[in-house]
PDB file of N, CA and C in Angstrom:
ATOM      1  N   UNK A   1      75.752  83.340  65.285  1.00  0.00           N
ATOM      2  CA  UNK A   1      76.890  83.317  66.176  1.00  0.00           C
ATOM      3  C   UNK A   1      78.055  82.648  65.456  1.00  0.00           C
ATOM      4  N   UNK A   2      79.153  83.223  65.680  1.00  0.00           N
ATOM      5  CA  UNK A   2      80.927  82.054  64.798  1.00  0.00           C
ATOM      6  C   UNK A   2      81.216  81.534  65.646  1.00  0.00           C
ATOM      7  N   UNK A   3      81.693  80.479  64.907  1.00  0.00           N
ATOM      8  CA  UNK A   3      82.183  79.311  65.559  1.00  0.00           C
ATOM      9  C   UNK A   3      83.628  80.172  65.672  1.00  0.00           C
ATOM     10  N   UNK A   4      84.502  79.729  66.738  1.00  0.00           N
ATOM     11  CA  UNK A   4      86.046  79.993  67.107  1.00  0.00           C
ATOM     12  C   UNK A   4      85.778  81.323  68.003  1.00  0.00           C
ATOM     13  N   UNK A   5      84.232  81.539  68.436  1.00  0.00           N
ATOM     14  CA  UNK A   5      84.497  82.794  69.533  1.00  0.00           C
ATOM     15  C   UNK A   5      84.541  84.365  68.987  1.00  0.00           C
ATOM     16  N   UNK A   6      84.963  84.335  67.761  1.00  0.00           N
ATOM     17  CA  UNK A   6      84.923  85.525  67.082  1.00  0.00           C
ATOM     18  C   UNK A   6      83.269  86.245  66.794  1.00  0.00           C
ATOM     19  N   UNK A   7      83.623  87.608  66.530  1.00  0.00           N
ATOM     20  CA  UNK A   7      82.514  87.828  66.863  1.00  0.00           C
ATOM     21  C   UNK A   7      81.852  88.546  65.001  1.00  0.00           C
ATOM     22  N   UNK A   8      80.652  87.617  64.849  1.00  0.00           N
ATOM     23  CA  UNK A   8      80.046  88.243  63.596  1.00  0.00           C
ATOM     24  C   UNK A   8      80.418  89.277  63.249  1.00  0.00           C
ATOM     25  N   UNK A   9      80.332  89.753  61.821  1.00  0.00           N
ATOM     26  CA  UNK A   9      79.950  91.211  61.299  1.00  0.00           C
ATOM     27  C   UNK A   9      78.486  91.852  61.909  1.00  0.00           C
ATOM     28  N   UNK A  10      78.001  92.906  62.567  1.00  0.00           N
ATOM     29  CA  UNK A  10      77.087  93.028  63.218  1.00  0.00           C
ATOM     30  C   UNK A  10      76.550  93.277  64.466  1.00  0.00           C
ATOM     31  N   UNK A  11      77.415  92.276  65.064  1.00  0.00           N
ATOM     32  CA  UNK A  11      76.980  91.631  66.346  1.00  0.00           C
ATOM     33  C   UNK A  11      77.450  92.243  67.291  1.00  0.00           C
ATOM     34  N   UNK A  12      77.344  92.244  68.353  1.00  0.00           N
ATOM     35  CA  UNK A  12      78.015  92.678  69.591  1.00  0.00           C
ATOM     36  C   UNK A  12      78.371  92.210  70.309  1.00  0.00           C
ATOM     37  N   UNK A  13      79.482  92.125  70.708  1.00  0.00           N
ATOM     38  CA  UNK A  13      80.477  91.422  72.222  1.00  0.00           C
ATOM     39  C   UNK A  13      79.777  91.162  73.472  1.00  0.00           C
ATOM     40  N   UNK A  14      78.719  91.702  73.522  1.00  0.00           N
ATOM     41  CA  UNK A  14      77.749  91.701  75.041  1.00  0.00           C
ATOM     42  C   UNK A  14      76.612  90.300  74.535  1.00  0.00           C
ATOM     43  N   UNK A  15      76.593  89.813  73.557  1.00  0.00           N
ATOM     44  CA  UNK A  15      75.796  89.173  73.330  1.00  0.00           C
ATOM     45  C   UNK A  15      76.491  87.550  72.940  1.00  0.00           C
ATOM     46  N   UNK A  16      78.114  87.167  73.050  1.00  0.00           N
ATOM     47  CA  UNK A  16      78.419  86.118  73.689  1.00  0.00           C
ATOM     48  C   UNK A  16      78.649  85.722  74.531  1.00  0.00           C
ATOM     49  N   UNK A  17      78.877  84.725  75.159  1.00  0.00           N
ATOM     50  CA  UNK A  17      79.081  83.942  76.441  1.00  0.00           C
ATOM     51  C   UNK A  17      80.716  84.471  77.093  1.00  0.00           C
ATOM     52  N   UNK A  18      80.726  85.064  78.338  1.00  0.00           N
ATOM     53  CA  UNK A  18      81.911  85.086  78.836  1.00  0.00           C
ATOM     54  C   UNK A  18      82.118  84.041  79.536  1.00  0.00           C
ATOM     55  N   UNK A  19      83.227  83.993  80.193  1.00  0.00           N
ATOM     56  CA  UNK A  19      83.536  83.063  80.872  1.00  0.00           C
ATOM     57  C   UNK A  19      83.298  82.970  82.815  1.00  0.00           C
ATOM     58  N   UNK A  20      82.761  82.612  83.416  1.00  0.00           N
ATOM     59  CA  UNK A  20      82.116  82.153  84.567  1.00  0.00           C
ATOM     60  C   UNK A  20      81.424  83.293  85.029  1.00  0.00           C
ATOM     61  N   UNK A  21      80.848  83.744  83.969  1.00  0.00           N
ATOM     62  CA  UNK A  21      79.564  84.963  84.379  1.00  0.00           C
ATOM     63  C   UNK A  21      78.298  84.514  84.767  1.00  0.00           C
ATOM     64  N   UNK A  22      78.398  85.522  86.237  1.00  0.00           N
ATOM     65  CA  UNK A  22      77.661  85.093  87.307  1.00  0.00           C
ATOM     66  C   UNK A  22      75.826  85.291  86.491  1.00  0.00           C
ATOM     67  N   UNK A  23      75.000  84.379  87.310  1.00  0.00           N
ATOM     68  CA  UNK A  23      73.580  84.017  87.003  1.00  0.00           C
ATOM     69  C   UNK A  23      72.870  85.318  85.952  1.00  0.00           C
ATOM     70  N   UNK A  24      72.889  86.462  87.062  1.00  0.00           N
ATOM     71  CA  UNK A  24      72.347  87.799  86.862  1.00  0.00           C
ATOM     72  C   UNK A  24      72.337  88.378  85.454  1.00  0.00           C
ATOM     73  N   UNK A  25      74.224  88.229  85.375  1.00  0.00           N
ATOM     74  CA  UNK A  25      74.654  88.993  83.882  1.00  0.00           C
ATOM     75  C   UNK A  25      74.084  87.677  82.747  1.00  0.00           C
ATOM     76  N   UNK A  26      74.390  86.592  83.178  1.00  0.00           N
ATOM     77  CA  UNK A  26      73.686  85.718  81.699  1.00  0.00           C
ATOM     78  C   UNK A  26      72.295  85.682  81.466  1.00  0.00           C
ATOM     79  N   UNK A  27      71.665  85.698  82.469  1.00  0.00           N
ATOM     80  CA  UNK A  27      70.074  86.390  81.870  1.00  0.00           C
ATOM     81  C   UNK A  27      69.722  87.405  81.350  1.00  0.00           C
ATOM     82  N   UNK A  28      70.320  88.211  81.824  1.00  0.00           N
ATOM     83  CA  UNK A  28      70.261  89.662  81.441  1.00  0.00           C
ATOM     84  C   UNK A  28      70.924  89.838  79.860  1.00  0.00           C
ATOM     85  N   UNK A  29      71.792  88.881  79.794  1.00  0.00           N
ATOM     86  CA  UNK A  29      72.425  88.790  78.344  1.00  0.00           C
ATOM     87  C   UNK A  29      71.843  87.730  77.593  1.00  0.00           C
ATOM     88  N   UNK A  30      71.135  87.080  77.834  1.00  0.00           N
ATOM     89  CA  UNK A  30      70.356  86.272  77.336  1.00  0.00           C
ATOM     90  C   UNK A  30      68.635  86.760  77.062  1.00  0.00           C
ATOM     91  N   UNK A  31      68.285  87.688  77.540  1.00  0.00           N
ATOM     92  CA  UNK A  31      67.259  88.264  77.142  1.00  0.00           C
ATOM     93  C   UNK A  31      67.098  89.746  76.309  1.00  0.00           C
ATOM     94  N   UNK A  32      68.523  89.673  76.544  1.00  0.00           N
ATOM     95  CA  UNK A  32      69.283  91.429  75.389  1.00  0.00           C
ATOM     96  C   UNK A  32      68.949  90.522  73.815  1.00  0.00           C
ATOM     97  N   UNK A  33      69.672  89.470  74.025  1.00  0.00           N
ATOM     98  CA  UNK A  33      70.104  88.609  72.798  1.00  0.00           C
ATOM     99  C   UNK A  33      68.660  87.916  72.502  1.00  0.00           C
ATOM    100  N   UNK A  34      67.478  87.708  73.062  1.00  0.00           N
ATOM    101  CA  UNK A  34      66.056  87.730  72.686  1.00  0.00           C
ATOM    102  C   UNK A  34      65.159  88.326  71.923  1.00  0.00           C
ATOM    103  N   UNK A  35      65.904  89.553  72.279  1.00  0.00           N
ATOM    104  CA  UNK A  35      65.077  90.772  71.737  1.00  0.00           C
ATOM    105  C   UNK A  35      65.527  91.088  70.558  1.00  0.00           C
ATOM    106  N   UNK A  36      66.946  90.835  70.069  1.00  0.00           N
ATOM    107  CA  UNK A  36      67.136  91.337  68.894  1.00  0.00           C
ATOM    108  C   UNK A  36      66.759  89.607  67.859  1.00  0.00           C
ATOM    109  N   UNK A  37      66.513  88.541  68.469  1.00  0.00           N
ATOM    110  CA  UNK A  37      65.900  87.650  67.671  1.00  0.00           C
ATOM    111  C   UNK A  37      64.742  88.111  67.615  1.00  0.00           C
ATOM    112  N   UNK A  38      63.891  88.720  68.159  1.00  0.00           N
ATOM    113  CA  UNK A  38      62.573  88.989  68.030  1.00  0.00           C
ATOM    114  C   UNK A  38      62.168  89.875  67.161  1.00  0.00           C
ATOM    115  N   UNK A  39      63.297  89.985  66.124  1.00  0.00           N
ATOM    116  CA  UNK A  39      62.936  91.305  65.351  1.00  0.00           C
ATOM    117  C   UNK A  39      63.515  90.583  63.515  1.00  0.00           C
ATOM    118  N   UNK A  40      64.168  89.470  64.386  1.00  0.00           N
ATOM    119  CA  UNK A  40      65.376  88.986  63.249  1.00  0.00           C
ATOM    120  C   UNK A  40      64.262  88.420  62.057  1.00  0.00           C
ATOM    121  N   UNK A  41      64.268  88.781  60.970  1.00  0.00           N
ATOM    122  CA  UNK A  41      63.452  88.089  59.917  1.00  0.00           C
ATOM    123  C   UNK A  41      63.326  86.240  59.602  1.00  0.00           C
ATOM    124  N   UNK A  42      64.749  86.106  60.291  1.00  0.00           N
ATOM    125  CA  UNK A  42      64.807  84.730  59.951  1.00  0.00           C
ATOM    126  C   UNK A  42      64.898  83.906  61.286  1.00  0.00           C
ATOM    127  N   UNK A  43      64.501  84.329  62.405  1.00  0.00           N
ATOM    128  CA  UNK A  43      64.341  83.779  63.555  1.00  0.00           C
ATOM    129  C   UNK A  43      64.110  82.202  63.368  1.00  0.00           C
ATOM    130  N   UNK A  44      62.802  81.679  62.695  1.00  0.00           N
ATOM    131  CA  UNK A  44      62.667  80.376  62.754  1.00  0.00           C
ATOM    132  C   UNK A  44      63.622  79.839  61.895  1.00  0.00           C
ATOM    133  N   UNK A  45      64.453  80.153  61.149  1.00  0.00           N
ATOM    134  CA  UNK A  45      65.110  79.489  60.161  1.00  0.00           C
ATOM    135  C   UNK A  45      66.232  79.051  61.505  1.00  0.00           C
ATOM    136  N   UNK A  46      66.509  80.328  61.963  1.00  0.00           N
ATOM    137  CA  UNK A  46      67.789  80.057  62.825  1.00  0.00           C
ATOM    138  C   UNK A  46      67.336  79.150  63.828  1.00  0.00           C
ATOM    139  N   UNK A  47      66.751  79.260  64.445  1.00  0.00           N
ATOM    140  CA  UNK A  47      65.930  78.241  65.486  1.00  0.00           C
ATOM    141  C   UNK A  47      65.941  77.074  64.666  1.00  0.00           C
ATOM    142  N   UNK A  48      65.749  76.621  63.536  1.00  0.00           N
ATOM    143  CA  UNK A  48      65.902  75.050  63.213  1.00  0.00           C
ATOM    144  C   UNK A  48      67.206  74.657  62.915  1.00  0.00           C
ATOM    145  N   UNK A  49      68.262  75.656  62.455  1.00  0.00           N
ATOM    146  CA  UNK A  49      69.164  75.410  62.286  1.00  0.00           C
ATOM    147  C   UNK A  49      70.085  74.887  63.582  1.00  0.00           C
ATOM    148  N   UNK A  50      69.778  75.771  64.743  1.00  0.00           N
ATOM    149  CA  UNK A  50      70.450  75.017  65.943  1.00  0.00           C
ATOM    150  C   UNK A  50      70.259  74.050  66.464  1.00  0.00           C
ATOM    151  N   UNK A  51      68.565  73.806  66.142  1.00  0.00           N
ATOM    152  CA  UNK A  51      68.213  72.476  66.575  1.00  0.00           C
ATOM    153  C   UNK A  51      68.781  71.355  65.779  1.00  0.00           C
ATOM    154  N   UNK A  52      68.967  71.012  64.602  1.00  0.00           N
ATOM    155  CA  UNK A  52      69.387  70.581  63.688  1.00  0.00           C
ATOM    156  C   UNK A  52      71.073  70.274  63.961  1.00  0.00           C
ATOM    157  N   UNK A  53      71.772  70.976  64.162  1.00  0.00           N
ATOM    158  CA  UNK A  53      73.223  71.144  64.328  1.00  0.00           C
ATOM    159  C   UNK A  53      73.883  70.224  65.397  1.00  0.00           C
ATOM    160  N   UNK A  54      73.261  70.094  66.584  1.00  0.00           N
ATOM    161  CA  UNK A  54      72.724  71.125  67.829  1.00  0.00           C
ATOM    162  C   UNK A  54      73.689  72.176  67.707  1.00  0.00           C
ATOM    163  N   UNK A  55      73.331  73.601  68.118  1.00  0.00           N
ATOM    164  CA  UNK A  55      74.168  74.745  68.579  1.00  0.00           C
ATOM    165  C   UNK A  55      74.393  74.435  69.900  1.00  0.00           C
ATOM    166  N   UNK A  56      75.832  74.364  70.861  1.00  0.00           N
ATOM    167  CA  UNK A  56      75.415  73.982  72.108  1.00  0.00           C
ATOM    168  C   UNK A  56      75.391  75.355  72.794  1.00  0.00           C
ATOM    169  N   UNK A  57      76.043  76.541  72.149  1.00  0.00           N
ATOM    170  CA  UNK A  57      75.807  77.674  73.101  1.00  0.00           C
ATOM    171  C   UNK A  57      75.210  78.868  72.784  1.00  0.00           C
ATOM    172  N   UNK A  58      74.634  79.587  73.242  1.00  0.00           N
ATOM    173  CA  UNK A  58      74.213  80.800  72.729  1.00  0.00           C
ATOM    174  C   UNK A  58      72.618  80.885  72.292  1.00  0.00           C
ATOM    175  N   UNK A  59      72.178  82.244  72.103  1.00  0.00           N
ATOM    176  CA  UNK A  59      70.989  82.550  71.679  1.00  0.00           C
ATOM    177  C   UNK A  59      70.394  82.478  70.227  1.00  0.00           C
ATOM    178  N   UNK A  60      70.142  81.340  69.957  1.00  0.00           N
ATOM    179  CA  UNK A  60      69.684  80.866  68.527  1.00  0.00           C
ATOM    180  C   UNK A  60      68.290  81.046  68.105  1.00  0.00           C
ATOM    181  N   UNK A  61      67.997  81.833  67.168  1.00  0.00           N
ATOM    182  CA  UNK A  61      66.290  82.105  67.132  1.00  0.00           C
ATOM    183  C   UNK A  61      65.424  81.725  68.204  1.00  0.00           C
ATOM    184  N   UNK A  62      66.190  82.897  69.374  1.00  0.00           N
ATOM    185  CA  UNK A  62      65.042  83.136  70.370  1.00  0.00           C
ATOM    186  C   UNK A  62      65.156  82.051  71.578  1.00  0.00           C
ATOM    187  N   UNK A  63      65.425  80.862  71.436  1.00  0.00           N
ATOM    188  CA  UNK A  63      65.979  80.081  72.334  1.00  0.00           C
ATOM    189  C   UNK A  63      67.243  79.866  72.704  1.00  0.00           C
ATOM    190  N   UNK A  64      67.857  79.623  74.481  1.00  0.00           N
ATOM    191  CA  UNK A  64      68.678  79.394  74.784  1.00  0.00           C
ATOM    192  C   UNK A  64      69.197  78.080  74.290  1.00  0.00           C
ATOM    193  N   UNK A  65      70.359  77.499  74.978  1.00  0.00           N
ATOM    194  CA  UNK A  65      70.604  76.102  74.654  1.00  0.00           C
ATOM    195  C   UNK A  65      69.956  75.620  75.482  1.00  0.00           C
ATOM    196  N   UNK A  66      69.595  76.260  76.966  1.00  0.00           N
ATOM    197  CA  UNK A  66      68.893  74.789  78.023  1.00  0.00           C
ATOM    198  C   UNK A  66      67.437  74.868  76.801  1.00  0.00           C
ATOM    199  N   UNK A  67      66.938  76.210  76.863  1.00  0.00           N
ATOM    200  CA  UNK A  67      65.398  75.727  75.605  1.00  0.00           C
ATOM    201  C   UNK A  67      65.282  74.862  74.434  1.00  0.00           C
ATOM    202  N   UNK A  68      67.014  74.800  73.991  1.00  0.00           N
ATOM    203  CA  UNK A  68      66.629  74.203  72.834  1.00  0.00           C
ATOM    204  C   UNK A  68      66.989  72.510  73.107  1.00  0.00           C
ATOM    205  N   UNK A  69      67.523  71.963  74.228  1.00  0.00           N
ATOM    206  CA  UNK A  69      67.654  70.993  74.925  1.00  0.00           C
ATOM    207  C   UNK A  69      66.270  70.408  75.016  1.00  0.00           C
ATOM    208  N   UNK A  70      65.325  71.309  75.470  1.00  0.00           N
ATOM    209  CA  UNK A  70      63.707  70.941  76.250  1.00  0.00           C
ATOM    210  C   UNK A  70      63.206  70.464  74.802  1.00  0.00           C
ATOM    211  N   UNK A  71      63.796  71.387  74.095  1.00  0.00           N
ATOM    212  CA  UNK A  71      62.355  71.342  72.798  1.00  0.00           C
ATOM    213  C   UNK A  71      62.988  69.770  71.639  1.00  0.00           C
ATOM    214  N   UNK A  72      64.262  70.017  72.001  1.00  0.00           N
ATOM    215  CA  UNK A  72      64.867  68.553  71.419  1.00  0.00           C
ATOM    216  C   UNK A  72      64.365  67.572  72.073  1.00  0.00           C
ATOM    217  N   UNK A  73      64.510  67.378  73.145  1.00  0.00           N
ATOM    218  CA  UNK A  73      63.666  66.006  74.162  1.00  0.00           C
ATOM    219  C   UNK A  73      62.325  65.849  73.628  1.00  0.00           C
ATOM    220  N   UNK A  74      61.693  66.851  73.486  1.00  0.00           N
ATOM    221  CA  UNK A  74      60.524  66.845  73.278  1.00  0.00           C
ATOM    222  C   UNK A  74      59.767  66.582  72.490  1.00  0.00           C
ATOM    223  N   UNK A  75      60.877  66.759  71.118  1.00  0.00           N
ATOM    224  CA  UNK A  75      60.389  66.270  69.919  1.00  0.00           C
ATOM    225  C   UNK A  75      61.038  64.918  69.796  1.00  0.00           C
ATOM    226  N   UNK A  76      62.216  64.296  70.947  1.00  0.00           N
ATOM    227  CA  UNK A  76      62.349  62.730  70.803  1.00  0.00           C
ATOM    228  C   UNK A  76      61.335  62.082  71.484  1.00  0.00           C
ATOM    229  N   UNK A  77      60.536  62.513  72.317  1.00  0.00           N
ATOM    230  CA  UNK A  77      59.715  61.874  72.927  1.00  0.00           C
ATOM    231  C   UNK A  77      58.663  61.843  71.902  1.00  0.00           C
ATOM    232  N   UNK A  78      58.153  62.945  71.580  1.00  0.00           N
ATOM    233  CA  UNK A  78      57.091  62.756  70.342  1.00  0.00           C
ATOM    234  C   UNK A  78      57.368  61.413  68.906  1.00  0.00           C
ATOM    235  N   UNK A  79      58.821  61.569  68.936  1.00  0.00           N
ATOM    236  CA  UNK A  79      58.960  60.653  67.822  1.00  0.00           C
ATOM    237  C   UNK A  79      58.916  58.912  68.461  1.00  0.00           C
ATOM    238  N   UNK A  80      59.158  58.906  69.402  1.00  0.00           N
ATOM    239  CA  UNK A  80      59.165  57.597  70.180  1.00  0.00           C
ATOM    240  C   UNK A  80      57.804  57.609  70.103  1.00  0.00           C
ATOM    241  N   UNK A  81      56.701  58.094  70.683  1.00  0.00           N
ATOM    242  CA  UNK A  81      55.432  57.831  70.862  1.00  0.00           C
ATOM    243  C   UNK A  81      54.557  57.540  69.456  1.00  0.00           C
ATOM    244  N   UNK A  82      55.227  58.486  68.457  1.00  0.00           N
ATOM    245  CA  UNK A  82      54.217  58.299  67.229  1.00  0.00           C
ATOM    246  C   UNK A  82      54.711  56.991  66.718  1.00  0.00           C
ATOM    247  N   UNK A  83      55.805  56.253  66.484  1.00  0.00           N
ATOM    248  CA  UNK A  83      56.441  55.532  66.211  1.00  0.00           C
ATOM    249  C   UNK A  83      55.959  54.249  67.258  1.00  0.00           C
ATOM    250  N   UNK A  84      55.421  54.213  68.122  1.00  0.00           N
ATOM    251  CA  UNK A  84      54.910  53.245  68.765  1.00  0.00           C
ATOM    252  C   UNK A  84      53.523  52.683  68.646  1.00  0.00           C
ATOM    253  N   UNK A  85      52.689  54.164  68.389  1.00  0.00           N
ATOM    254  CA  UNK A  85      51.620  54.320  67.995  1.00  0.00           C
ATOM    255  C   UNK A  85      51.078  53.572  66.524  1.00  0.00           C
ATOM    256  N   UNK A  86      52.695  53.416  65.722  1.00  0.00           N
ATOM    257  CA  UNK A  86      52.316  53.199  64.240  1.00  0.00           C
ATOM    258  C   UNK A  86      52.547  51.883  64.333  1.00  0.00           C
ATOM    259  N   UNK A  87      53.346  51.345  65.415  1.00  0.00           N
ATOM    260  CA  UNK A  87      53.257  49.836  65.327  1.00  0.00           C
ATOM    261  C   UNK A  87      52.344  49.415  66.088  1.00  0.00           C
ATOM    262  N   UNK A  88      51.581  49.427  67.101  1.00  0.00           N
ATOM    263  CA  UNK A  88      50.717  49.315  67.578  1.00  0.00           C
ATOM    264  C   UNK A  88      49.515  49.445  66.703  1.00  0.00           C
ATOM    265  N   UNK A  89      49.495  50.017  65.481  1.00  0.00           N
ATOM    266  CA  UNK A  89      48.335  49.941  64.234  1.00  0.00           C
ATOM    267  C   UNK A  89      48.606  48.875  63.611  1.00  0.00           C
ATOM    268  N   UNK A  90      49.702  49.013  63.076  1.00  0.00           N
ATOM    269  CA  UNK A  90      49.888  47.583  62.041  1.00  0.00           C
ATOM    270  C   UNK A  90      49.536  46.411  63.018  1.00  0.00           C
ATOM    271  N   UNK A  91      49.918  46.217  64.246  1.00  0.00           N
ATOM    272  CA  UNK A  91      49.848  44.818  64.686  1.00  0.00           C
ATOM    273  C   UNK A  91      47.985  44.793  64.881  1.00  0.00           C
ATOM    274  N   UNK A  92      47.376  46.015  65.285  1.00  0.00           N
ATOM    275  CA  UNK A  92      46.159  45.905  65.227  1.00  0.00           C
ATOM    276  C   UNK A  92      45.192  45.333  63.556  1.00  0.00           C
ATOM    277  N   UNK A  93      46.051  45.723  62.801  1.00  0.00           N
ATOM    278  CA  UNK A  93      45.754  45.784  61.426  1.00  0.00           C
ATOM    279  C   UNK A  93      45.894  43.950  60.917  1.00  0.00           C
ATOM    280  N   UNK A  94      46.967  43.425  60.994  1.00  0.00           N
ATOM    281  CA  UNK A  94      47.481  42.591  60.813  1.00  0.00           C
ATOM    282  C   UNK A  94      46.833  41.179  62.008  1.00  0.00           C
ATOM    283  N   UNK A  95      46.531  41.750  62.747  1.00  0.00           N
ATOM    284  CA  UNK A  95      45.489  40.654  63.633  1.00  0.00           C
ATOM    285  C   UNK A  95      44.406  40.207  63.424  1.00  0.00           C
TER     286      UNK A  95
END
């Protein structure tokens, strides 16, 4: 996806975000824009790249932004827990 709204070499106009488009049409455009990640060779590359960035809008290897929101939490929660886990060894270690 470009940054400034413009639209890739490639790509198609139905597959960015308009402006206060109702529920129906953004799913429906959000699962158009699924399908052609589902084919994309570099799907996971792109998928880490948004996570990484954050991308805040649009269909990034296969995930939305609310998905890639979930899967970010998810991996801060994981890092909080392992990270608690590792001090909770040493102090076991060290006792």
């Amino acid at each position: 996806m470009a940054r400034g709204g413009g639209v890739p070499p490639g790509r198609s106009r139905a597959l960015l975000r308009p402006s206060k488009e109702p529920t129906a049409a953004r799913l429906a455009r959000e699962e158009a824009a699924k399908r052609v990640c589902s084919r994309c060779p570099v799907m996971v590359e792109c998928r880490e790249h948004a996570l990484l960035q954050p991308e805040p809008y649009g269909v990034w290897g296969g995930l939305t932004a609310a998905e890639r929101r979930v899967v970010l939490a998810r991996r801060r929660r994981r890092e909080v827990e392992l990270r608690k886990a590792a001090a909770t060894e040493r102090i076991a270690q060290a006792g």
